[in-house]
Protein backbone atom coordinates (compact mmCIF):
# COMPACT_ATOMS: atom_id res chain seq x y z
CA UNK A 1 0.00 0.00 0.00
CA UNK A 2 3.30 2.16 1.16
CA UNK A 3 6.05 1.11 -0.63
CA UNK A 4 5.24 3.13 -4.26
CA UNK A 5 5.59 6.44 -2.40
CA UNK A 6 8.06 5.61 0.31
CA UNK A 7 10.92 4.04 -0.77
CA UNK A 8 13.83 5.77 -0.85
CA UNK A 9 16.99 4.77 -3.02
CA UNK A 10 17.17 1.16 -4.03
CA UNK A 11 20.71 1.75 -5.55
CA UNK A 12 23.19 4.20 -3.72
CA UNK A 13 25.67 5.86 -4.98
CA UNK A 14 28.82 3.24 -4.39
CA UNK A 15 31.68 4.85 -6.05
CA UNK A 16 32.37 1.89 -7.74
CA UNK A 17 29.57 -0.36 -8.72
CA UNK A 18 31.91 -3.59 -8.19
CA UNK A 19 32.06 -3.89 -4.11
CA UNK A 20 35.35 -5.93 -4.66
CA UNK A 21 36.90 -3.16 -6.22
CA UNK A 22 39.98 -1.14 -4.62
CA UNK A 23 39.12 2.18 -4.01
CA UNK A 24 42.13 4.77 -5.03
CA UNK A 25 42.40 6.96 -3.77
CA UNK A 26 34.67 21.32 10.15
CA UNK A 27 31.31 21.40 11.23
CA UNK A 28 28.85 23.96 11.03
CA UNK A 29 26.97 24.75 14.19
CA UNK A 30 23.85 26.01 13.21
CA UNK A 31 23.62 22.31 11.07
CA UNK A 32 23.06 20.71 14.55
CA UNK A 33 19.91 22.60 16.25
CA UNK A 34 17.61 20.15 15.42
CA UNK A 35 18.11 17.94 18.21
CA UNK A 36 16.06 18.04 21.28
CA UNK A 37 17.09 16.83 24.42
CA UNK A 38 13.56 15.50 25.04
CA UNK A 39 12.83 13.59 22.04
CA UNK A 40 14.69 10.23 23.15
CA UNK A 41 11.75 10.16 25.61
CA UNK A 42 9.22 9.42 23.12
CA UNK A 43 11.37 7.26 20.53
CA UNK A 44 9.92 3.54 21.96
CA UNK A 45 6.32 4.06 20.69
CA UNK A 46 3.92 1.36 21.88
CA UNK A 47 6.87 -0.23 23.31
CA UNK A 48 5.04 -1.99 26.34
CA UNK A 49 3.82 -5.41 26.40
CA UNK A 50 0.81 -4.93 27.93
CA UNK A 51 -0.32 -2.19 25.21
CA UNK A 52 0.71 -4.26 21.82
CA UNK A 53 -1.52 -6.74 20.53
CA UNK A 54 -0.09 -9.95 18.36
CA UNK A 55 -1.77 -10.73 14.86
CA UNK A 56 0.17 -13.65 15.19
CA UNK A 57 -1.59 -15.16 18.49
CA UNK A 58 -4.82 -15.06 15.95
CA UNK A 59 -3.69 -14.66 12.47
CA UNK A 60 -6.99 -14.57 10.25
CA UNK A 61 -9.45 -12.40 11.97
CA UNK A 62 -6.80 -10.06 13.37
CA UNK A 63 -5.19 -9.54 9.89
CA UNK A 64 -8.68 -8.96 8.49
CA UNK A 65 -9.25 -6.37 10.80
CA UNK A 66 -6.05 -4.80 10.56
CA UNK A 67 -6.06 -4.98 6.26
CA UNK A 68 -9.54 -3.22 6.61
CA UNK A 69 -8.54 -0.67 9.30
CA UNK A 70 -5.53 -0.28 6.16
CA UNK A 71 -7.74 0.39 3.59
CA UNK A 72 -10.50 2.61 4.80
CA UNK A 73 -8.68 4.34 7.61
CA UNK A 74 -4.93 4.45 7.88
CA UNK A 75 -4.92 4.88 4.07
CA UNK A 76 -6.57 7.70 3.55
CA UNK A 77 -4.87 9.46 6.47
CA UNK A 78 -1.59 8.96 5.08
CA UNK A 79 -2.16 10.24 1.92
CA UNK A 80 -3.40 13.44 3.26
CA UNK A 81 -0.32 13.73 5.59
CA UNK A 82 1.77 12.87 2.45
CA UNK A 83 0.59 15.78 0.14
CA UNK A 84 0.56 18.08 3.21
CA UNK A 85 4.31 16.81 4.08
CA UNK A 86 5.74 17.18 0.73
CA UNK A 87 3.94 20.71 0.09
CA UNK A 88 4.87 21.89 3.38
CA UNK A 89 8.31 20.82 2.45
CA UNK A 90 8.55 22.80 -1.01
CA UNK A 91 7.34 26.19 -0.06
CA UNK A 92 9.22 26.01 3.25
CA UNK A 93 12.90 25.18 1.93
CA UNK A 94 12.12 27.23 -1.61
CA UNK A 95 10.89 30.43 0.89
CA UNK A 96 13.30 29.84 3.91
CA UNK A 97 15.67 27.35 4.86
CA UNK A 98 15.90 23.83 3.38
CA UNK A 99 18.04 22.93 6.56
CA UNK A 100 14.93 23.05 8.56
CA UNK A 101 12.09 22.22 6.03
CA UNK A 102 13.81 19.36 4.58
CA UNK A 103 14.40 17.87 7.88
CA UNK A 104 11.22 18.63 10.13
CA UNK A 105 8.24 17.60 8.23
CA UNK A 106 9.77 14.45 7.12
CA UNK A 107 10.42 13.62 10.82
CA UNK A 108 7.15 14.81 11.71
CA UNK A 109 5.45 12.49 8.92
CA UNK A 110 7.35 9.81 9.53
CA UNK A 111 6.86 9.16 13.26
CA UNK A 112 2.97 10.23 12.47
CA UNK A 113 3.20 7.27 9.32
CA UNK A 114 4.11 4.32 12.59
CA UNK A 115 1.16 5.71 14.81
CA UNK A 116 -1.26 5.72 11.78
CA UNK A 117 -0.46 2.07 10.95
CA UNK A 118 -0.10 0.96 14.84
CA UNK A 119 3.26 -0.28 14.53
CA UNK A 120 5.38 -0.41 17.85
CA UNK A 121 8.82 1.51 17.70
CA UNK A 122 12.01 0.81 19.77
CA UNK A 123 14.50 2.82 19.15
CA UNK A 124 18.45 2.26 21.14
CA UNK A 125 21.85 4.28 21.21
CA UNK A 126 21.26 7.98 20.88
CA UNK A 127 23.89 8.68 23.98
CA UNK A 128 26.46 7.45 20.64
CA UNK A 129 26.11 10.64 19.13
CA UNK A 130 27.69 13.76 19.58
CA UNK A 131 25.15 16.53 18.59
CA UNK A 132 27.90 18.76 17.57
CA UNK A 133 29.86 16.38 15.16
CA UNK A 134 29.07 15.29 11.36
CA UNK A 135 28.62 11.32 10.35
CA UNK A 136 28.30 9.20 7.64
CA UNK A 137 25.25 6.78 8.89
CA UNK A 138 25.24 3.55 7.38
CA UNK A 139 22.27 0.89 7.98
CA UNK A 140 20.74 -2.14 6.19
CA UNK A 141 18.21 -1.99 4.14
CA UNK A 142 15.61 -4.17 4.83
CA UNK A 143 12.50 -2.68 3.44
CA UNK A 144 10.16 0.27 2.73
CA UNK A 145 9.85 1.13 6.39
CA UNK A 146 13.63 1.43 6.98
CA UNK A 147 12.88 4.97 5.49
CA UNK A 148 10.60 6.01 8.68
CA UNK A 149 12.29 4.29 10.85
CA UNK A 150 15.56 6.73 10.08
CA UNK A 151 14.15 10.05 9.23
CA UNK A 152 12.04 9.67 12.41
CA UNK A 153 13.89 8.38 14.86
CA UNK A 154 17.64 9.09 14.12
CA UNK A 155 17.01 12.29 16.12
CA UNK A 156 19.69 13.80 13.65
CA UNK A 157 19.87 16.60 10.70
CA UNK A 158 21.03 15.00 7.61
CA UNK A 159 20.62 14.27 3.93
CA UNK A 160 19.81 10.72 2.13
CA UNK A 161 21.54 9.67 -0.81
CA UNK A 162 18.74 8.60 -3.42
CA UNK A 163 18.06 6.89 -6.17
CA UNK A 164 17.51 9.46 -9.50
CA UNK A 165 14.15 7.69 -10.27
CA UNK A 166 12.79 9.42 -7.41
CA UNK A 167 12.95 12.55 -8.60
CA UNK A 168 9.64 11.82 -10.87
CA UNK A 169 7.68 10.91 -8.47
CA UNK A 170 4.44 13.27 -8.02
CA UNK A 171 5.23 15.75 -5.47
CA UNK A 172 7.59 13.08 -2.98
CA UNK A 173 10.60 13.85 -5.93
CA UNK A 174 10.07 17.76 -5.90
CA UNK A 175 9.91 17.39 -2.21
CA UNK A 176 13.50 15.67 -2.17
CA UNK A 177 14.75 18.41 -4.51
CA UNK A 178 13.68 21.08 -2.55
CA UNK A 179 14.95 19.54 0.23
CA UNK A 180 18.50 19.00 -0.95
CA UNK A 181 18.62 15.46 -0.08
CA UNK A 182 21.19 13.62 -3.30
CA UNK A 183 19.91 11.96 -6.32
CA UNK A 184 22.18 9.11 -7.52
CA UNK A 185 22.84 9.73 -11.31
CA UNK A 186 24.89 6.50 -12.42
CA UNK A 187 24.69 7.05 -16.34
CA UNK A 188 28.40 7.96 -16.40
CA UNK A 189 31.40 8.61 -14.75
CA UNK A 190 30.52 12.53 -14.73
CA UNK A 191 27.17 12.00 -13.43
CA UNK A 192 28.66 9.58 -10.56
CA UNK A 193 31.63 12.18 -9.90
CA UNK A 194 29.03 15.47 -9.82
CA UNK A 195 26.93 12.90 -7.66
CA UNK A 196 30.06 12.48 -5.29
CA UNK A 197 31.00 16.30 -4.83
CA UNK A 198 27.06 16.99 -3.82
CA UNK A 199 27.78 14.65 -1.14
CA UNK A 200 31.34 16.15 -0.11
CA UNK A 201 29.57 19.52 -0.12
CA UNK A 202 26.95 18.53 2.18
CA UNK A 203 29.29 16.55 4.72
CA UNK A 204 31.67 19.61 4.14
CA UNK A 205 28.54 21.83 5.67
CA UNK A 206 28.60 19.95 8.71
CA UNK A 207 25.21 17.86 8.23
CA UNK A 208 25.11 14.46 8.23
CA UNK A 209 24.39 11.85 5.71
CA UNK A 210 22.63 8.65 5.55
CA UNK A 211 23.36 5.62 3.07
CA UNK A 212 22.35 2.53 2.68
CA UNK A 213 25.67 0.23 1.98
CA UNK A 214 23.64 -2.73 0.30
CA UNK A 215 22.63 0.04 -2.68
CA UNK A 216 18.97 -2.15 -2.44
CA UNK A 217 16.19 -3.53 -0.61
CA UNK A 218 17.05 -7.27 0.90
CA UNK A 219 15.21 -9.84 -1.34
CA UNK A 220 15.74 -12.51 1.20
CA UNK A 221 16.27 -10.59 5.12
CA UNK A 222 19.99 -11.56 4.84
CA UNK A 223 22.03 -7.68 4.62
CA UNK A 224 23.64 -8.55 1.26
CA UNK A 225 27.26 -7.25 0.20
CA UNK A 226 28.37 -3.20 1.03
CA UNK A 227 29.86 -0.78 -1.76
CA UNK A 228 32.38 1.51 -0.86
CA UNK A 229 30.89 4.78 -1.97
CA UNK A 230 30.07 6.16 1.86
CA UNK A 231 32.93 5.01 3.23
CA UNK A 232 35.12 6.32 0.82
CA UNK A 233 33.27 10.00 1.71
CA UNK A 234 33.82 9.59 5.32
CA UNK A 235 37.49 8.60 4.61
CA UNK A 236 38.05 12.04 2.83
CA UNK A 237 36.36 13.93 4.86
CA UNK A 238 37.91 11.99 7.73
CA UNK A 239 34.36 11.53 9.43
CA UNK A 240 33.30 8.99 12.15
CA UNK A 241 31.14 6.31 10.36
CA UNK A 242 27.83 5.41 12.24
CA UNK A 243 26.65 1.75 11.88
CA UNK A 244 22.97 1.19 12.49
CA UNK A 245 21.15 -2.11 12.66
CA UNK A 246 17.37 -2.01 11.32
CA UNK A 247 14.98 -4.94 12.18
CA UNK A 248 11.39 -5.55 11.57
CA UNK A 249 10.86 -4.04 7.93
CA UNK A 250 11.11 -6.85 6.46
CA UNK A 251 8.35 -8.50 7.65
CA UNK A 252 6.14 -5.22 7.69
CA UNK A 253 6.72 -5.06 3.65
CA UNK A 254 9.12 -6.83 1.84
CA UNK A 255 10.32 -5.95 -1.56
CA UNK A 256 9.27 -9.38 -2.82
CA UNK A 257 5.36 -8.57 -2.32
CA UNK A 258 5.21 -6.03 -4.96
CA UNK A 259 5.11 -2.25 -4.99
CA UNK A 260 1.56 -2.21 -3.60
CA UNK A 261 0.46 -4.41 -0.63
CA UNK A 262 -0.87 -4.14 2.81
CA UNK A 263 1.47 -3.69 5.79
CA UNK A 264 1.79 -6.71 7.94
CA UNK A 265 1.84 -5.90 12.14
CA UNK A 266 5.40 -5.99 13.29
CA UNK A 267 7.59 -4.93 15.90
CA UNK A 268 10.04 -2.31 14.22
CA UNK A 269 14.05 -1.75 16.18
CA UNK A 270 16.74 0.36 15.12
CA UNK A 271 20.10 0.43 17.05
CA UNK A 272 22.72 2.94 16.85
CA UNK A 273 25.77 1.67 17.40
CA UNK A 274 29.05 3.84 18.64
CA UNK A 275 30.64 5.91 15.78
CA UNK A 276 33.95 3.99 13.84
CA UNK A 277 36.64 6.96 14.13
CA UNK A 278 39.16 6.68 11.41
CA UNK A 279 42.37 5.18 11.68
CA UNK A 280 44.16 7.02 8.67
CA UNK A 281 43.27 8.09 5.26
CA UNK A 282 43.55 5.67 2.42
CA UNK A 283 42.27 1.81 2.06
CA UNK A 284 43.09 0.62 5.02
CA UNK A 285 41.42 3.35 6.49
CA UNK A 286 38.07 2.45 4.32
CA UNK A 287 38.10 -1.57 5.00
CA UNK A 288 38.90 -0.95 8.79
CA UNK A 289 34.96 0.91 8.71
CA UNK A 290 33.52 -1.61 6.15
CA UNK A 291 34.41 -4.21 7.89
CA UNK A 292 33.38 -2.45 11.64
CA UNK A 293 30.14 -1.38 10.68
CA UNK A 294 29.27 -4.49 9.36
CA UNK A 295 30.22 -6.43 11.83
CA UNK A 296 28.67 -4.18 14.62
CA UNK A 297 25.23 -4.00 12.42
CA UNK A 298 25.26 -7.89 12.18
CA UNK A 299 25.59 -7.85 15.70
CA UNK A 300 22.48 -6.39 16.04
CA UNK A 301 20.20 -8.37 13.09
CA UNK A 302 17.39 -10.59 14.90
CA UNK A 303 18.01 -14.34 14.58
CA UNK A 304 15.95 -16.32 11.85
């Protein structure tokens, strides 16, 4: 039902598009105000036990319910908040500051997108980051959701890396534009290099960026193989690479069910794990965080 107007960036930029490949080769302060002390308060939504119900416990008359309560309720609310999001967005970063109207509204939608659909939120590791310092955040990509789960929960300013398709999407791509998050152009090496210099400029102005390693959406719920395109960023810059484990989207909707289906009930996690400092500059340097942050976001994955 989601996944046509929510899914961000099924092939990042990478750098080079063969992950075997070896690579070759201070903050701004006013990037960091959006970050309120009291918002780690609220980031486990429907966390309690005692307050969740289980379609599993009664599969068939609790997933008819919920597919109906889809349909004829949560639906319609979230396109309204959708249109009013990505409007709110445009005028707001074209008029003032895409800083804050690229950032807000899709937080604000987001977190409003898990209530709508009832889906419980747990949300660990904020005390990892420093509000004052620029990262490269790198997480699996397990689904559709992974999108909400990020932009409303990270808690930071940043930009996503996306794919180009996007950008034609009715009002969600002008809303992405406006809001200076990166289209991925791969139909050359200029278009790859003008993409990687957006994304230097942005880390340059002290906000932080989020990527998705993988370049796709899991087929399976195994985190598939990493490209080096982020790290290589963080290793110029010489930036602290965040890993992030994601759970849960997979099972709420999975890339193999289509670009339209209902949302299954599931318990959605993200973990923040302590920032990767770098070691250097160069490929050893790049492999020491590639091979961290995947380790450390394995660490976190929920067993099959």
């Amino acid at each position: 039902m989601v996944q046509s107007m929510t899914t961000l960036e099924e092939r990042q930029y990478n750098g080079n598009d063969n992950p075997n490949d070896n690579p070759n080769d201070n903050d701004s302060p006013n990037d960091n105000e959006n970050d309120n002390p009291n918002d780690n308060e609220n980031d486990n939504e429907n966390d309690n036990p005692n307050l969740q119900f289980s379609i599993s416990n009664n599969p068939r008359p609790m997933t008819l319910l919920y597919r109906i309560y889809q349909l004829f309720i949560a639906a319609p609310l979230l396109i309204l908040i959708t249109v009013i999001t990505a409007l709110t967005t445009i005028i707001g970063s074209t008029l003032g500051s895409a800083h804050f109207w690229g950032y807000w509204p899709g937080r604000i939608w987001s977190r409003w997108f898990m209530r709508i659909l009832l889906l419980p939120v747990h949300i660990e590791g904020h005390e990892h980051i420093d509000k004052e310092t620029s990262y490269v955040f790198v997480a699996n990509h397990q689904g559709s959701f992974d999108i909400f789960l990020v932009y409303g929960y990270l808690g930071r300013n940043f930009k996503w890396m996306m794919k180009s398709e996007l950008r034609k999407a009715p009002l969600i791509g002008k809303a992405c534009e406006a809001a200076g998050h990166i289209f991925v152009n791969k139909r050359g090496p200029k278009a790859l290099q003008e993409t990687h210099d957006r994304a230097h400029e942005i880390l340059q102005g002290g906000t932080s960026l989020v990527v998705f390693p993988e370049g796709e959406r899991t087929l399976t719920g195994e985190m598939g193989s990493f490209f080096r395109g982020a790290y290589q960023l963080a290793d110029e810059l010489q930036l602290p690479v965040v890993p992030i484990t994601i759970n849960g989207p997979y099972h709420v909707l999975s890339r193999k069910r289509g670009p339209v289906n209902f949302v299954y009930w599931h318990r959605l996690s993200m973990n923040i794990h302590e920032p990767i400092p770098p070691i250097g500059k160069g490929a050893e340097n790049i492999k020491n965080a590639m091979d961290l942050s995947r380790e450390a976001i394995a660490s976190g994955l929920e067993k099959k």
